[in-house]
N, C-alpha and C. Protein backbone atom coordinates (compact mmCIF):
# COMPACT_ATOMS: atom_id res chain seq x y z
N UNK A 1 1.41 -23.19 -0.01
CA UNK A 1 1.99 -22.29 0.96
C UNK A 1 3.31 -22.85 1.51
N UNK A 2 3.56 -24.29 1.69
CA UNK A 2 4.99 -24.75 2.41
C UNK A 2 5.81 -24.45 0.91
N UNK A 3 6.13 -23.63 0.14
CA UNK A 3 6.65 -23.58 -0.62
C UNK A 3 7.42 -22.34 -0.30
N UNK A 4 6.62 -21.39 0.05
CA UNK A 4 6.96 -20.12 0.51
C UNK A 4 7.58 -20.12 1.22
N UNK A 5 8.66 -19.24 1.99
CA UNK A 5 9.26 -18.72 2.67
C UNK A 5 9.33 -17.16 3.33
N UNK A 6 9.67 -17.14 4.57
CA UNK A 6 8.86 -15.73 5.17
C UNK A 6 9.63 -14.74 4.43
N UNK A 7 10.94 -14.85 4.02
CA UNK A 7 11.99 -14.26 3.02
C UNK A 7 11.11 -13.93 1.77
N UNK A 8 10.02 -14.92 1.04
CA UNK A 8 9.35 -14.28 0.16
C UNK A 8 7.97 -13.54 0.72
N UNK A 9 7.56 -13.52 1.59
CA UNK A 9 6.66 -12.53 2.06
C UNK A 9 7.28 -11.07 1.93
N UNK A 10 8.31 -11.43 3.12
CA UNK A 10 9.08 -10.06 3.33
C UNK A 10 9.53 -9.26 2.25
N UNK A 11 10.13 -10.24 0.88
CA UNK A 11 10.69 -9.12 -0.13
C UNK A 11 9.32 -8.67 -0.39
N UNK A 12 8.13 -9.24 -0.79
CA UNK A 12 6.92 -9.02 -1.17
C UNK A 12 6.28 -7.20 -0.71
N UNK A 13 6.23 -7.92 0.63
CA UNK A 13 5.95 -6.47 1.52
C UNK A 13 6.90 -5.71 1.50
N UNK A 14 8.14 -5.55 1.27
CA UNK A 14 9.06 -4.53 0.97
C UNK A 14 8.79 -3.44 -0.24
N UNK A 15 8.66 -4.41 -0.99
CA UNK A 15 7.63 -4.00 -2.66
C UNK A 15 7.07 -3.04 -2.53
N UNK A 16 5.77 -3.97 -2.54
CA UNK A 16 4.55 -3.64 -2.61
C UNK A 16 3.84 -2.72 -1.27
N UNK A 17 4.15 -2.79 -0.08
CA UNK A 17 3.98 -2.31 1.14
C UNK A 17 4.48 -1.16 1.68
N UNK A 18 5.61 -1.82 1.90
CA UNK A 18 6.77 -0.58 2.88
C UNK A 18 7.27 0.57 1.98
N UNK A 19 7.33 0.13 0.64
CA UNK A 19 8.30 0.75 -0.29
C UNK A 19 6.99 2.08 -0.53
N UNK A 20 5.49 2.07 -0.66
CA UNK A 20 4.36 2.95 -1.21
C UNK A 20 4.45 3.44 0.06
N UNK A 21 4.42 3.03 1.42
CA UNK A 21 4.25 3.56 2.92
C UNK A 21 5.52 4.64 3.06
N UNK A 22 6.36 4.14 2.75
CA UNK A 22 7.70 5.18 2.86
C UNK A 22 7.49 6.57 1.87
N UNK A 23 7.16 6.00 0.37
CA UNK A 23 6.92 7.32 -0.08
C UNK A 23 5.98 8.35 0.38
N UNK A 24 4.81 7.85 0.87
CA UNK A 24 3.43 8.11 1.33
C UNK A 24 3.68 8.94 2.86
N UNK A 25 4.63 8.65 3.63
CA UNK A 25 5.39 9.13 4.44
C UNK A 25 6.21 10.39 4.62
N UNK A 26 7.16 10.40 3.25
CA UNK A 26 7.78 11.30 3.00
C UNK A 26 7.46 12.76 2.41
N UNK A 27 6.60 12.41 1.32
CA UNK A 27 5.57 13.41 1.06
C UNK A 27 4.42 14.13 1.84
N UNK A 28 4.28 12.97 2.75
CA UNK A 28 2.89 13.83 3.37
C UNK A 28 3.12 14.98 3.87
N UNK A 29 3.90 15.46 4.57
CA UNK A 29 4.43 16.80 5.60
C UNK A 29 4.17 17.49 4.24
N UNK A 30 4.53 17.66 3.38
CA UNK A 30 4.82 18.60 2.42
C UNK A 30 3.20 19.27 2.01
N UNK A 31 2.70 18.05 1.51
CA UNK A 31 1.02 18.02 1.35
C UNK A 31 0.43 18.41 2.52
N UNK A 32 0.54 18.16 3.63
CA UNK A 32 -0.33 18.91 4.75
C UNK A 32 -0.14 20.39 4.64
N UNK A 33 1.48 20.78 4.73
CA UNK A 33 1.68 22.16 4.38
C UNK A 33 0.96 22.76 4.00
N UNK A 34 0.49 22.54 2.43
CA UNK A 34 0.23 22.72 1.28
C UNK A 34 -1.38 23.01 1.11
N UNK A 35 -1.91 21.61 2.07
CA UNK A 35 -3.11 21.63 1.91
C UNK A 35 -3.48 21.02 0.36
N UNK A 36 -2.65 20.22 -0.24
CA UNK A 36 -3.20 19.56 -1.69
C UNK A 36 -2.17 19.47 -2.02
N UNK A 37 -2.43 18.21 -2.62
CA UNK A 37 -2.02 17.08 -3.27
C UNK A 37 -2.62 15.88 -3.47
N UNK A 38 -2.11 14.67 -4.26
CA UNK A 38 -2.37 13.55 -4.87
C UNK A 38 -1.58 12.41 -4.20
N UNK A 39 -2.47 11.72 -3.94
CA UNK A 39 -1.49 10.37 -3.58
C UNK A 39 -2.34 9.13 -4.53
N UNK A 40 -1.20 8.33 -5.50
CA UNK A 40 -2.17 6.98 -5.79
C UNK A 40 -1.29 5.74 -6.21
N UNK A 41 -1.82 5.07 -5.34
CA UNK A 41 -1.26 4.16 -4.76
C UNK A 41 -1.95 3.02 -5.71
N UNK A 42 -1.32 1.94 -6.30
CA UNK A 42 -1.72 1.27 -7.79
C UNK A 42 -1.37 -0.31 -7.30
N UNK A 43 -2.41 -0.97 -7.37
CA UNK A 43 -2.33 -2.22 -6.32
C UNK A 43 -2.70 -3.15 -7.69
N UNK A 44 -3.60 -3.84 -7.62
CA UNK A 44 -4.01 -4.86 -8.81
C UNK A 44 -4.65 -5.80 -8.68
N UNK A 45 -5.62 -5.73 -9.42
CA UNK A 45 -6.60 -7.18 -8.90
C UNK A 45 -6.35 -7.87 -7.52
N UNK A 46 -4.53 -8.15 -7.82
CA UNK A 46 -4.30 -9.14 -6.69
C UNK A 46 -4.48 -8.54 -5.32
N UNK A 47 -4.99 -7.33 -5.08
CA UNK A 47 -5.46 -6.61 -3.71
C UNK A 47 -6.76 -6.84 -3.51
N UNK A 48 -7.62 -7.73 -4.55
CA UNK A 48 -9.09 -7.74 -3.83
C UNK A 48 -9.25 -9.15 -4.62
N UNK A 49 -8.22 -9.86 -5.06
CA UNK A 49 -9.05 -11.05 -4.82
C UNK A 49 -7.53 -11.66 -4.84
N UNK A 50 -7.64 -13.74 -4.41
CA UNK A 50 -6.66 -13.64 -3.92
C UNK A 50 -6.63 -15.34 -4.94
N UNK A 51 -5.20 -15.49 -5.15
CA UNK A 51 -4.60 -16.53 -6.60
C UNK A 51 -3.75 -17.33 -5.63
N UNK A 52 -3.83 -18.64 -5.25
CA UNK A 52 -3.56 -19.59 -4.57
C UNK A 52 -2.12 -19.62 -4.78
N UNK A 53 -1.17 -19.55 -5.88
CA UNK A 53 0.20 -19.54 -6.04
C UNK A 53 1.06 -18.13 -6.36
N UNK A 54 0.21 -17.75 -5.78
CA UNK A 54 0.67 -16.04 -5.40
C UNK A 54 0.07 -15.23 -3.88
N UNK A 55 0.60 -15.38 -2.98
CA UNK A 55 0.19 -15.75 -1.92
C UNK A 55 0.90 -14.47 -1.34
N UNK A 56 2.37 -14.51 -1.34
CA UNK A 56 3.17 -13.31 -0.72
C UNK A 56 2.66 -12.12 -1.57
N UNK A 57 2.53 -12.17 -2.71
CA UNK A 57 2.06 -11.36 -3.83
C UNK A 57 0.65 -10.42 -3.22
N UNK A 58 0.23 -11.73 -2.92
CA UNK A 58 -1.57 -11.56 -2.98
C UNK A 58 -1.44 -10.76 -1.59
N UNK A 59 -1.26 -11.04 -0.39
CA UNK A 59 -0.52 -10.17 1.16
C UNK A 59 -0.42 -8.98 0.66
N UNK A 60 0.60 -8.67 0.16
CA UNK A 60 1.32 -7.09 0.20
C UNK A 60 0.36 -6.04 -0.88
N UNK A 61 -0.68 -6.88 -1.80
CA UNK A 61 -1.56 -6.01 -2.21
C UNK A 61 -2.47 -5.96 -1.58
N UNK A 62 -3.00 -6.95 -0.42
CA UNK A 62 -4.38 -6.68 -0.14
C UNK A 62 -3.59 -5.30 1.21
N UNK A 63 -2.43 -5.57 1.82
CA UNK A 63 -2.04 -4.72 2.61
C UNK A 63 -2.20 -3.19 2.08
N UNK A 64 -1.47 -2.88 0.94
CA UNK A 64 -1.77 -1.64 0.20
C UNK A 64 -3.12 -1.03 0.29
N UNK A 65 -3.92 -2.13 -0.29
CA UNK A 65 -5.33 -1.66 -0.36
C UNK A 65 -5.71 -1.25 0.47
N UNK A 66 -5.50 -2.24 1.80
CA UNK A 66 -5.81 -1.68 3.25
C UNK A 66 -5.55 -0.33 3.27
N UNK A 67 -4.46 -0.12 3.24
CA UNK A 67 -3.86 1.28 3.84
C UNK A 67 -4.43 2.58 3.18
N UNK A 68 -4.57 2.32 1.62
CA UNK A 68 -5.33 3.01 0.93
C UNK A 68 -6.88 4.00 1.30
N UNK A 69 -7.43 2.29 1.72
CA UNK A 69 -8.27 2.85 2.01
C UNK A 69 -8.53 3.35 3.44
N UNK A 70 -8.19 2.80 4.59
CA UNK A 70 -7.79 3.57 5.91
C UNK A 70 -7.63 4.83 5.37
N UNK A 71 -6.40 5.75 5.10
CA UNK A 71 -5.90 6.75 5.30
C UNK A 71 -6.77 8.05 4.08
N UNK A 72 -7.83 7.20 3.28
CA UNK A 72 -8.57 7.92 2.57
C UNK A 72 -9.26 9.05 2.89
N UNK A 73 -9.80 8.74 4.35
CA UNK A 73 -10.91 9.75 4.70
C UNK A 73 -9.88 10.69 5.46
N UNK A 74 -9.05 10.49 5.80
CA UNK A 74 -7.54 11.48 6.70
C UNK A 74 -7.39 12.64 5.77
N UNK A 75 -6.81 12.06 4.32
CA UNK A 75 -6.35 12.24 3.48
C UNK A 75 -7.14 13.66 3.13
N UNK A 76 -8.32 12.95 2.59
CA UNK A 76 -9.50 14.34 2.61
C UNK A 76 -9.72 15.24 3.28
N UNK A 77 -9.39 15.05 4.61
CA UNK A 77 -9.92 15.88 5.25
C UNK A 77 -8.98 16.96 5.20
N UNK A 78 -7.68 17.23 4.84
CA UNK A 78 -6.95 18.11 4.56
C UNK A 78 -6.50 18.50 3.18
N UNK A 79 -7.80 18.07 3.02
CA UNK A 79 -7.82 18.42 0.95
C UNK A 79 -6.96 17.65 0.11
N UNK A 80 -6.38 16.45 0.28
CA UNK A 80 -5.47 15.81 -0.10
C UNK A 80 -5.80 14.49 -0.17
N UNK A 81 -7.22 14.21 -0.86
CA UNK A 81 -7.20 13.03 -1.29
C UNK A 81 -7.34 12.85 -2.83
């Protein structure tokens, strides 16, 4: 971990995080409209288990996952999961 730098977290979560949250964001209004649509959000192993020299990596997928699954049951409930 003293290898890392918060600079590599941050591009990490820019990625993998902010960058799926922003789209996920932008679309939604449209999909509520609508009442349907698809959202899928594509994380990778490294979101449920976690690789000692992938660390910023391993963060911004388990974050995804998080969010994934949080906003799942939302999602549904307006026919849009």
């Amino acid at each position: 971990m003293e290898e890392m730098t918060l600079d590599d977290y941050r591009a990490a979560m820019d990625i993998h995080f902010w960058a799926p949250l922003s789209m996920i964001m932008a679309v939604l209004p449209a999909m509520r409209e609508r009442r349907h649509g698809r959202i899928v959000n594509i994380a990778s192993i490294g979101g449920k288990i976690s690789f000692p020299h992938l660390l910023p990596y391993n963060a911004s997928k388990f974050a995804l996952v998080g969010l994934s699954e949080a906003c799942t049951p939302n999602w549904r409930n307006m026919g849009s999961a």
